[in-house]
C-alpha atoms as a PDB file:
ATOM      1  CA  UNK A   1     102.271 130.201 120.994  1.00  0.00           C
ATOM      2  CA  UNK A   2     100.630 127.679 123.087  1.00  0.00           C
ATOM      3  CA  UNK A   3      96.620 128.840 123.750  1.00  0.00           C
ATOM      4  CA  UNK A   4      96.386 128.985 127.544  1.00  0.00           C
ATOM      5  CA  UNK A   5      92.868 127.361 127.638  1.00  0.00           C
ATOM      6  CA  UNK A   6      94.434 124.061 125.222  1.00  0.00           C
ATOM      7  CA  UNK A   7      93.302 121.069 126.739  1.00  0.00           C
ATOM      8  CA  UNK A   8      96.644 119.624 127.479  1.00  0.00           C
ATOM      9  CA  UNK A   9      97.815 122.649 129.268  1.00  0.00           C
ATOM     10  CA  UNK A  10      94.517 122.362 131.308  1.00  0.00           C
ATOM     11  CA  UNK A  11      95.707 118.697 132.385  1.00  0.00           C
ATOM     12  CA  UNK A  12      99.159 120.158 133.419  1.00  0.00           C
ATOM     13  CA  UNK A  13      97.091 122.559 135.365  1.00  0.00           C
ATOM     14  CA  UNK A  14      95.138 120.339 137.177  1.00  0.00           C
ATOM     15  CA  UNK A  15      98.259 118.002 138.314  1.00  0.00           C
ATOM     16  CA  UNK A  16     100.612 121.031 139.343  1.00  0.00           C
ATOM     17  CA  UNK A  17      96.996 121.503 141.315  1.00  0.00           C
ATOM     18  CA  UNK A  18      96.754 118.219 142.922  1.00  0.00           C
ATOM     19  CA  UNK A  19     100.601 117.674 143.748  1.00  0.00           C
ATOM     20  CA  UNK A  20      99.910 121.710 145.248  1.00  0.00           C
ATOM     21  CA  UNK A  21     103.464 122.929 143.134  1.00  0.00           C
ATOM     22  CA  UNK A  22     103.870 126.384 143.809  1.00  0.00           C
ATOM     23  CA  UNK A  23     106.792 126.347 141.722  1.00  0.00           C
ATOM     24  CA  UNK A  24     106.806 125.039 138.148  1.00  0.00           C
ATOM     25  CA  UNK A  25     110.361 124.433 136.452  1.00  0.00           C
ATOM     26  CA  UNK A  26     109.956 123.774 132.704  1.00  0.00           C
ATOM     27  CA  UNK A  27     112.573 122.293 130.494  1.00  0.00           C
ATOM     28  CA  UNK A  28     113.589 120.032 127.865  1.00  0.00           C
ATOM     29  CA  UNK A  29     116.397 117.992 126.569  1.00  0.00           C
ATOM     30  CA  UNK A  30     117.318 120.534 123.144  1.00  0.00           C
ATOM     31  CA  UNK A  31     116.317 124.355 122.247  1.00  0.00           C
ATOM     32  CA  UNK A  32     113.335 124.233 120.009  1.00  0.00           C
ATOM     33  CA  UNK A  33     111.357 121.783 121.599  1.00  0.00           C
ATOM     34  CA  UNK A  34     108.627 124.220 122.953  1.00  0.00           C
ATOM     35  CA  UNK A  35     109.502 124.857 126.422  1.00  0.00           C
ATOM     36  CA  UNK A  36     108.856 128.666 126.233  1.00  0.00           C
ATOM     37  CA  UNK A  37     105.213 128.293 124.813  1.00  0.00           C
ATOM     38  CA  UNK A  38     104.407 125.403 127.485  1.00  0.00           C
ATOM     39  CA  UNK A  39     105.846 127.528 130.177  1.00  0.00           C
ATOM     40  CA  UNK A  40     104.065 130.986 128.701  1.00  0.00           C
ATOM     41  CA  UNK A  41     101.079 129.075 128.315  1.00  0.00           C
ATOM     42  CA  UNK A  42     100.957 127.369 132.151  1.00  0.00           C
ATOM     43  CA  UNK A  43     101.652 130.858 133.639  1.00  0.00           C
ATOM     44  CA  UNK A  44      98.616 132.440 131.803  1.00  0.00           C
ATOM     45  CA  UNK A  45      96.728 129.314 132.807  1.00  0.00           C
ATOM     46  CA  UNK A  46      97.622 130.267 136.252  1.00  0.00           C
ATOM     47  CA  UNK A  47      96.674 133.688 135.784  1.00  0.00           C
ATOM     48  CA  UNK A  48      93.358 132.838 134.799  1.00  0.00           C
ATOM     49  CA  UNK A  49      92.853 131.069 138.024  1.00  0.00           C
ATOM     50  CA  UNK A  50      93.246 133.809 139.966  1.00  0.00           C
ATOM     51  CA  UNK A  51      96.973 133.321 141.036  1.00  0.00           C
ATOM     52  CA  UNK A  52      99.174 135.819 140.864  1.00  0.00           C
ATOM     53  CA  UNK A  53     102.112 134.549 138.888  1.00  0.00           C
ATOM     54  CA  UNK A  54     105.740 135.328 138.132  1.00  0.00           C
ATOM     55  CA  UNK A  55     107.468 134.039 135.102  1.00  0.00           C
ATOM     56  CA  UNK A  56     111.189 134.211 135.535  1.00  0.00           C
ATOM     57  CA  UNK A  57     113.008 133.322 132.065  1.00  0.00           C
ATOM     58  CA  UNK A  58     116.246 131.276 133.147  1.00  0.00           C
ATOM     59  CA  UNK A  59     116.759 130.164 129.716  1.00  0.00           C
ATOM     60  CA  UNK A  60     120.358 131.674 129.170  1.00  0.00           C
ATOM     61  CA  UNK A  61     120.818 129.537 126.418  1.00  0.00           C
ATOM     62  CA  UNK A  62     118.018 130.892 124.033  1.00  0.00           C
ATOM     63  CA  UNK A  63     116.045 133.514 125.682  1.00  0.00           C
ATOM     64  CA  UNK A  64     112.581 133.518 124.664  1.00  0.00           C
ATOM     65  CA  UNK A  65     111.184 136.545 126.131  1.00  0.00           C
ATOM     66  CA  UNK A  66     111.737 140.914 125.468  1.00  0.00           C
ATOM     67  CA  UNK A  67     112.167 143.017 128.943  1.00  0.00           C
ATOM     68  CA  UNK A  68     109.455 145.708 127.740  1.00  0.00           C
ATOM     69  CA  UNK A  69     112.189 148.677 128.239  1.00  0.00           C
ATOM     70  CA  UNK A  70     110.011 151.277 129.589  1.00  0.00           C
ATOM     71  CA  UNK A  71     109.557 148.693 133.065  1.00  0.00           C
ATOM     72  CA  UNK A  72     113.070 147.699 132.519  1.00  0.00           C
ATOM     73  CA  UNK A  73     114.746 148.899 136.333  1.00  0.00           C
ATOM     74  CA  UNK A  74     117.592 146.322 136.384  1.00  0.00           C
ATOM     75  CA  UNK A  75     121.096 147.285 137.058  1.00  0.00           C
ATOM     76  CA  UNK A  76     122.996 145.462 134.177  1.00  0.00           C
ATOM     77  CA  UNK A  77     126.024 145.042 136.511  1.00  0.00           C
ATOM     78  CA  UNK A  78     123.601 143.528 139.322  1.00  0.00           C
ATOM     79  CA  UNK A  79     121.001 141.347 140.393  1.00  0.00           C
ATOM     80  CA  UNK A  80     117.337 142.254 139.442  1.00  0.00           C
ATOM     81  CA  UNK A  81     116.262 145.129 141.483  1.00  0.00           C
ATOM     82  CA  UNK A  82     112.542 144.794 140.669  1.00  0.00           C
ATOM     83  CA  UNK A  83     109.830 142.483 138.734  1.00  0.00           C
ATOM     84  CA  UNK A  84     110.293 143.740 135.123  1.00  0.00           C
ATOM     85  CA  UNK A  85     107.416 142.945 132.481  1.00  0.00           C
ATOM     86  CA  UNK A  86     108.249 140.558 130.330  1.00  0.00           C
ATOM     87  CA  UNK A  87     106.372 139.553 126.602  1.00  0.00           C
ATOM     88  CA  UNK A  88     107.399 136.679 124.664  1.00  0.00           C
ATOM     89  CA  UNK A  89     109.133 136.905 121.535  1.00  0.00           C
ATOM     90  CA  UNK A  90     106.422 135.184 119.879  1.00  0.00           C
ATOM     91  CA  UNK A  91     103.270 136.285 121.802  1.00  0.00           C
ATOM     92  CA  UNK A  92     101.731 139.833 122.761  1.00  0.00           C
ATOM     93  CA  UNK A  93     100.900 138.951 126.264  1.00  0.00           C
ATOM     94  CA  UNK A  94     102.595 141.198 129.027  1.00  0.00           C
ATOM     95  CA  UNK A  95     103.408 138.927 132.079  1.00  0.00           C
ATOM     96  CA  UNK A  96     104.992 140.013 135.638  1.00  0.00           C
ATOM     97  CA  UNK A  97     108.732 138.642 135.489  1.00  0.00           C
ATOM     98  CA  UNK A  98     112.096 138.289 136.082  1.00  0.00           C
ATOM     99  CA  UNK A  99     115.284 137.910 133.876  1.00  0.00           C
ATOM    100  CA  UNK A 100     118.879 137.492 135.246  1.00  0.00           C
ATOM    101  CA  UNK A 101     121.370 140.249 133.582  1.00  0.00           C
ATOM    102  CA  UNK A 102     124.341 138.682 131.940  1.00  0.00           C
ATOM    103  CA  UNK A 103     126.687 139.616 134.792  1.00  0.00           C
ATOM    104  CA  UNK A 104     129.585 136.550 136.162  1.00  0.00           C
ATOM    105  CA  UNK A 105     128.455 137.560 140.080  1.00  0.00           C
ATOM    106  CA  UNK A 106     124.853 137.403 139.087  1.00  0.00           C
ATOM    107  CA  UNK A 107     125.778 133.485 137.348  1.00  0.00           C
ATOM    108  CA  UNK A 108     127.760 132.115 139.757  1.00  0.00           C
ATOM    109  CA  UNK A 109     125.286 132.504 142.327  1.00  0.00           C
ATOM    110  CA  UNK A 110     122.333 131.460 140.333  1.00  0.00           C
ATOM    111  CA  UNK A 111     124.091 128.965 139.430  1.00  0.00           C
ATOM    112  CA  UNK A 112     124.018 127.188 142.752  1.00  0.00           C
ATOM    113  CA  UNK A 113     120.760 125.379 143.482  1.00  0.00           C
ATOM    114  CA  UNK A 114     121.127 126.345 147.324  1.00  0.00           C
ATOM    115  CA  UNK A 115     120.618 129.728 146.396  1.00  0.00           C
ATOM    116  CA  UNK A 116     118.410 129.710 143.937  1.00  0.00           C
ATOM    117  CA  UNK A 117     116.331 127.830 146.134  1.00  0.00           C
ATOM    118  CA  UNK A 118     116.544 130.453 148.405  1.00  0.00           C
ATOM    119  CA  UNK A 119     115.543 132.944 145.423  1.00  0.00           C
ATOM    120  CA  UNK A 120     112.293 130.870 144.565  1.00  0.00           C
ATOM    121  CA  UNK A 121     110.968 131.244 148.540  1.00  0.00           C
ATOM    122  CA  UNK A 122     111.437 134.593 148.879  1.00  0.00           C
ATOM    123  CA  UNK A 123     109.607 135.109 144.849  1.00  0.00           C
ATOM    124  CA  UNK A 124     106.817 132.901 146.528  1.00  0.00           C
ATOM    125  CA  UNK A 125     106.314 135.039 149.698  1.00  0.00           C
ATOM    126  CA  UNK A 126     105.163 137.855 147.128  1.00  0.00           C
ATOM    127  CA  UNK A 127     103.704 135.244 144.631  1.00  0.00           C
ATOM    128  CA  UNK A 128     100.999 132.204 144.900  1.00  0.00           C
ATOM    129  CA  UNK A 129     103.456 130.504 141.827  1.00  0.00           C
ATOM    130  CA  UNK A 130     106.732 130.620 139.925  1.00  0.00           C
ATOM    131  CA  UNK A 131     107.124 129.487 136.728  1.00  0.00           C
ATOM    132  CA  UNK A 132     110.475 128.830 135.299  1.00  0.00           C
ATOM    133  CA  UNK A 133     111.549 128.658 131.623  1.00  0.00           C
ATOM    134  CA  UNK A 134     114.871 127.155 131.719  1.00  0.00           C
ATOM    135  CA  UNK A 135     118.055 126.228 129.331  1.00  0.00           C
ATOM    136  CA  UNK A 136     117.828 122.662 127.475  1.00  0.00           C
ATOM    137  CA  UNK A 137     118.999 120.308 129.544  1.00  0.00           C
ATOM    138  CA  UNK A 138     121.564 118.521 127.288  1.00  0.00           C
ATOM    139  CA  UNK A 139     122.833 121.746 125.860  1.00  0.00           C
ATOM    140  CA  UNK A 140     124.429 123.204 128.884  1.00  0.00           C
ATOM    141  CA  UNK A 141     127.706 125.574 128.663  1.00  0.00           C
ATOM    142  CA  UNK A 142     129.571 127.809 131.305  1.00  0.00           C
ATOM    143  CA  UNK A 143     127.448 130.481 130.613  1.00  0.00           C
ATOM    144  CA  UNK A 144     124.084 128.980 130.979  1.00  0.00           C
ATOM    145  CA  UNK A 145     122.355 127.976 134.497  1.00  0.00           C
ATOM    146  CA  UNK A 146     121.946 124.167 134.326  1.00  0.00           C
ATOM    147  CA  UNK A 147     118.817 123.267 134.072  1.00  0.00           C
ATOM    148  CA  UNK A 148     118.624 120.245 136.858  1.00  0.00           C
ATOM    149  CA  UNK A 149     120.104 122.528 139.273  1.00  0.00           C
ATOM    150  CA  UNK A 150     116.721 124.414 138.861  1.00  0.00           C
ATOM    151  CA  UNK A 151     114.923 121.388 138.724  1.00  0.00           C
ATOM    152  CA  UNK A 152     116.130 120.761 141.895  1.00  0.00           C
ATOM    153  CA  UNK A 153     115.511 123.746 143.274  1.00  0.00           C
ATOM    154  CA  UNK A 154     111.615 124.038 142.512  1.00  0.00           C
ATOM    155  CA  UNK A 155     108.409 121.826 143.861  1.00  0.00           C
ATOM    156  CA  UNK A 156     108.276 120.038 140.170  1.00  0.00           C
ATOM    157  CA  UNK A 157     109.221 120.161 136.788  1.00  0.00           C
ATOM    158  CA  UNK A 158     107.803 119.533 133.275  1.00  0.00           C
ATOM    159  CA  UNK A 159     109.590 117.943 130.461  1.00  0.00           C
ATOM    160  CA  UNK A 160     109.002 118.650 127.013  1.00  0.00           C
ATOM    161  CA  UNK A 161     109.337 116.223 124.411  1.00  0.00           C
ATOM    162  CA  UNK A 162     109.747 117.567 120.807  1.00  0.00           C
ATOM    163  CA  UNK A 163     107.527 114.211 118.577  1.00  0.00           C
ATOM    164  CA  UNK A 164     109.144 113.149 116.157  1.00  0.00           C
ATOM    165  CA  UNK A 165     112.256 114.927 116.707  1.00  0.00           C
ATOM    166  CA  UNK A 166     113.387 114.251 120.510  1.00  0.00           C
ATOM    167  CA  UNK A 167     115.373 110.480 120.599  1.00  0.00           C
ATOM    168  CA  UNK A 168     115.378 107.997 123.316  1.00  0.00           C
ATOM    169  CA  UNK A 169     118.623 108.587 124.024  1.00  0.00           C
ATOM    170  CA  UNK A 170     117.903 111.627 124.544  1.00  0.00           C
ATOM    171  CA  UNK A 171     115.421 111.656 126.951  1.00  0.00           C
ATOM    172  CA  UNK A 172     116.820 108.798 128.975  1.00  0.00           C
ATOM    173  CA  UNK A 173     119.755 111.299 129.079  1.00  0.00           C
ATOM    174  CA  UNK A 174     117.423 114.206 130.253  1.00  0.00           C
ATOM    175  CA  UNK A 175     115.947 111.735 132.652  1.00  0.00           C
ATOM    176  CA  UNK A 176     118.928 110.506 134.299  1.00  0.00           C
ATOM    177  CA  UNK A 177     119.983 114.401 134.768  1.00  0.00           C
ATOM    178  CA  UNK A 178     116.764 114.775 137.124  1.00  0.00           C
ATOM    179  CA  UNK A 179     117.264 111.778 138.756  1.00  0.00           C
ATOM    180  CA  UNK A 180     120.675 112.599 139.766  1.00  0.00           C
ATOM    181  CA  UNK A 181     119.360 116.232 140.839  1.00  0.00           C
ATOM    182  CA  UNK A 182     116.762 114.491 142.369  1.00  0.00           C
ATOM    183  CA  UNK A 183     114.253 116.689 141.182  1.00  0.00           C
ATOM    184  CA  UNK A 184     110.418 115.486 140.592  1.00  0.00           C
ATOM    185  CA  UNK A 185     108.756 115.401 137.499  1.00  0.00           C
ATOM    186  CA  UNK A 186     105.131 116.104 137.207  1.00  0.00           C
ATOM    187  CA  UNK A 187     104.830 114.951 134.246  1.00  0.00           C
ATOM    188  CA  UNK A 188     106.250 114.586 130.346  1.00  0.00           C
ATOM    189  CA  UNK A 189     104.738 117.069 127.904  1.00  0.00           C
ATOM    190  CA  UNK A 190     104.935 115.664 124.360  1.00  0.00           C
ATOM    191  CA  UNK A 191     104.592 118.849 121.480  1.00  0.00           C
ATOM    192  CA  UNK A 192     103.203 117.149 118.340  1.00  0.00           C
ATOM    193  CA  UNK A 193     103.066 120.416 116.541  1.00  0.00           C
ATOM    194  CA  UNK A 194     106.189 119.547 113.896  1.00  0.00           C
ATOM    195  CA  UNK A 195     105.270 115.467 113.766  1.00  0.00           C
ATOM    196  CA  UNK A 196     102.888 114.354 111.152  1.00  0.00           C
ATOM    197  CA  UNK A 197      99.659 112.038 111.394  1.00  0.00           C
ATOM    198  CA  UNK A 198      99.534 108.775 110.492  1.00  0.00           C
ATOM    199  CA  UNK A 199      97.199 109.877 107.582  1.00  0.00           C
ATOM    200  CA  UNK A 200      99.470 112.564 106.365  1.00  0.00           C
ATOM    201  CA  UNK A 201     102.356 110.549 106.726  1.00  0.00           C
ATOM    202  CA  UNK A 202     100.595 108.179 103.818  1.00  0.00           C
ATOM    203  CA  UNK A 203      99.588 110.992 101.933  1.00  0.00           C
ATOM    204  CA  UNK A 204     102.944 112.062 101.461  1.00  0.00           C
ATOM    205  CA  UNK A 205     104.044 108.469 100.314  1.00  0.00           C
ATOM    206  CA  UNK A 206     101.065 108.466  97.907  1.00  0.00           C
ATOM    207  CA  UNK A 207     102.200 111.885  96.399  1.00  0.00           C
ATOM    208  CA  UNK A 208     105.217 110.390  95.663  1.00  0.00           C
ATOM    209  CA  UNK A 209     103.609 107.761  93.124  1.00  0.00           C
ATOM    210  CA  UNK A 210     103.557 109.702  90.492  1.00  0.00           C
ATOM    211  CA  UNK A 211     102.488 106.812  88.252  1.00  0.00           C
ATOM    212  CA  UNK A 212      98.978 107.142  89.662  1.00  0.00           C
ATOM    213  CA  UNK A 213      96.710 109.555  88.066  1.00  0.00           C
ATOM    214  CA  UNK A 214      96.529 112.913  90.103  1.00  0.00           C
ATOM    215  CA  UNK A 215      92.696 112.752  90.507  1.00  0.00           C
ATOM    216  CA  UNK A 216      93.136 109.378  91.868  1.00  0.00           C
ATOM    217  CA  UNK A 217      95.719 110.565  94.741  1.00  0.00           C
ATOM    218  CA  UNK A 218      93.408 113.405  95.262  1.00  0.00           C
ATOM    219  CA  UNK A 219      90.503 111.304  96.051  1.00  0.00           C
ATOM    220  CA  UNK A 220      92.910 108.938  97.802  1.00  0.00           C
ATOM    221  CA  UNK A 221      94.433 111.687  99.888  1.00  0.00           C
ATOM    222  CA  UNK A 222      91.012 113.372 100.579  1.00  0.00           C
ATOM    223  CA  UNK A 223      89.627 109.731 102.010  1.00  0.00           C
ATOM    224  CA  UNK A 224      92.882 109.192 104.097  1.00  0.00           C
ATOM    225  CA  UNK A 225      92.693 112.911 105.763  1.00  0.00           C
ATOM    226  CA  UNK A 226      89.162 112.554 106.864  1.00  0.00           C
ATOM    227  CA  UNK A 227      89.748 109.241 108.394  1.00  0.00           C
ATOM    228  CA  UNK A 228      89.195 109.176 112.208  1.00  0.00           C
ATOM    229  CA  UNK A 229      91.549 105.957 112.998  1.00  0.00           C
ATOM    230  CA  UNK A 230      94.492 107.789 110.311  1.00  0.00           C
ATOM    231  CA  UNK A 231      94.439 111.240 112.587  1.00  0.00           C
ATOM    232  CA  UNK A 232      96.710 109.684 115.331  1.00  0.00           C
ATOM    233  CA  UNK A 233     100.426 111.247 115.341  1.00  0.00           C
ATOM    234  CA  UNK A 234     102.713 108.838 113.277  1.00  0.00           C
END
């Protein structure tokens, strides 16, 4: 998980600040690409402002966070009755949120950005934000809710970019899916944690010379790790 005091989810802070988004949608173009751990860490960010927060897990597609039973007071064959507590499947925090039960009445109408709208005001008239973990946005199916729609229907939204991983097709794809929802973006989030350093990315070249003596690459791969101007992602 993504620490909530990392100095890139501090600058995502501070522009959902400035714009004054009460409502946060967070998605990406494929599962995996860290849009639960951005949008776990931006709600504890929140938190620690002094906001109170809700954290509603749209993300039908892969969900990313446990209902903690013992709160759970949903009606399986309806809507939410209640805030529920939700911790992420990868994390031990507890936050105050919502998840939709897997119910065709319950998807039909969330999946119309009219209504969810409608949803997301009345959340903020008990909440000062909303954050939204949504489905990928180029990996949508009949049973998700698309992700643009609830673009759409919040202030912003924040893309995440997978490095190394995510193509430009991709996210010109992802980006012409927001346009045409005419949601606004607040900015691109860009998760380096699988994509290697320039420095490492040598290193591994270098390993593969086995016709250099292994003290050699050592000292080689030593000098190329430490430098400053190799540390940059690849």
């Amino acid at each position: 998980m993504i620490p909530a005091t990392l100095n890139e989810i501090e600058q995502i802070f501070l522009a959902a600040e400035a714009k004054q988004a009460r409502s946060l949608c967070v998605t990406s173009s494929h599962s995996g690409d860290g849009v639960t751990s951005t949008a776990t860490a931006l709600a504890e960010r929140f938190l620690l402002a002094g906001f109170s927060t809700l954290l509603v897990d749209l993300n039908l597609f892969k969900p990313g966070y446990d209902v903690i039973s013992q709160f759970d007071n949903t009606d399986k064959q309806s809507e939410p009755k209640s805030i529920q507590w939700l911790q992420p499947k990868l994390g031990e925090q507890l936050f105050t949120g919502i998840t939709l039960p897997n119910h065709p009445t319950v998807m039909v109408n969330f999946r119309n950005p009219n209504y969810l709208k409608q949803q997301i005001e009345n959340w903020l008239e008990q909440f000062d934000r909303v954050v939204i973990d949504t489905s990928p946005l180029l990996q949508n199916n009949r049973g998700n809710i698309p992700a643009q729609s609830v673009a759409s229907a919040c202030q912003y939204t924040v893309l995440v970019v997978l490095g190394g991983e995510t193509s430009q097709g991709s996210l010109l794809a992802s980006h012409e899916l927001l346009q045409r929802a005419e949601a606004k973006v607040l900015g691109v989030v860009l998760n380096n944690m699988t994509q290697r350093s320039l420095g490492e990315e040598i290193v591994r070249e270098l390993n593969r010379c086995q016709f250099i003596p292994s003290k050699l690459r050592h000292k080689l791969t030593k000098r190329l790790l430490n430098n400053e101007w190799l540390s940059h992602i690849a």
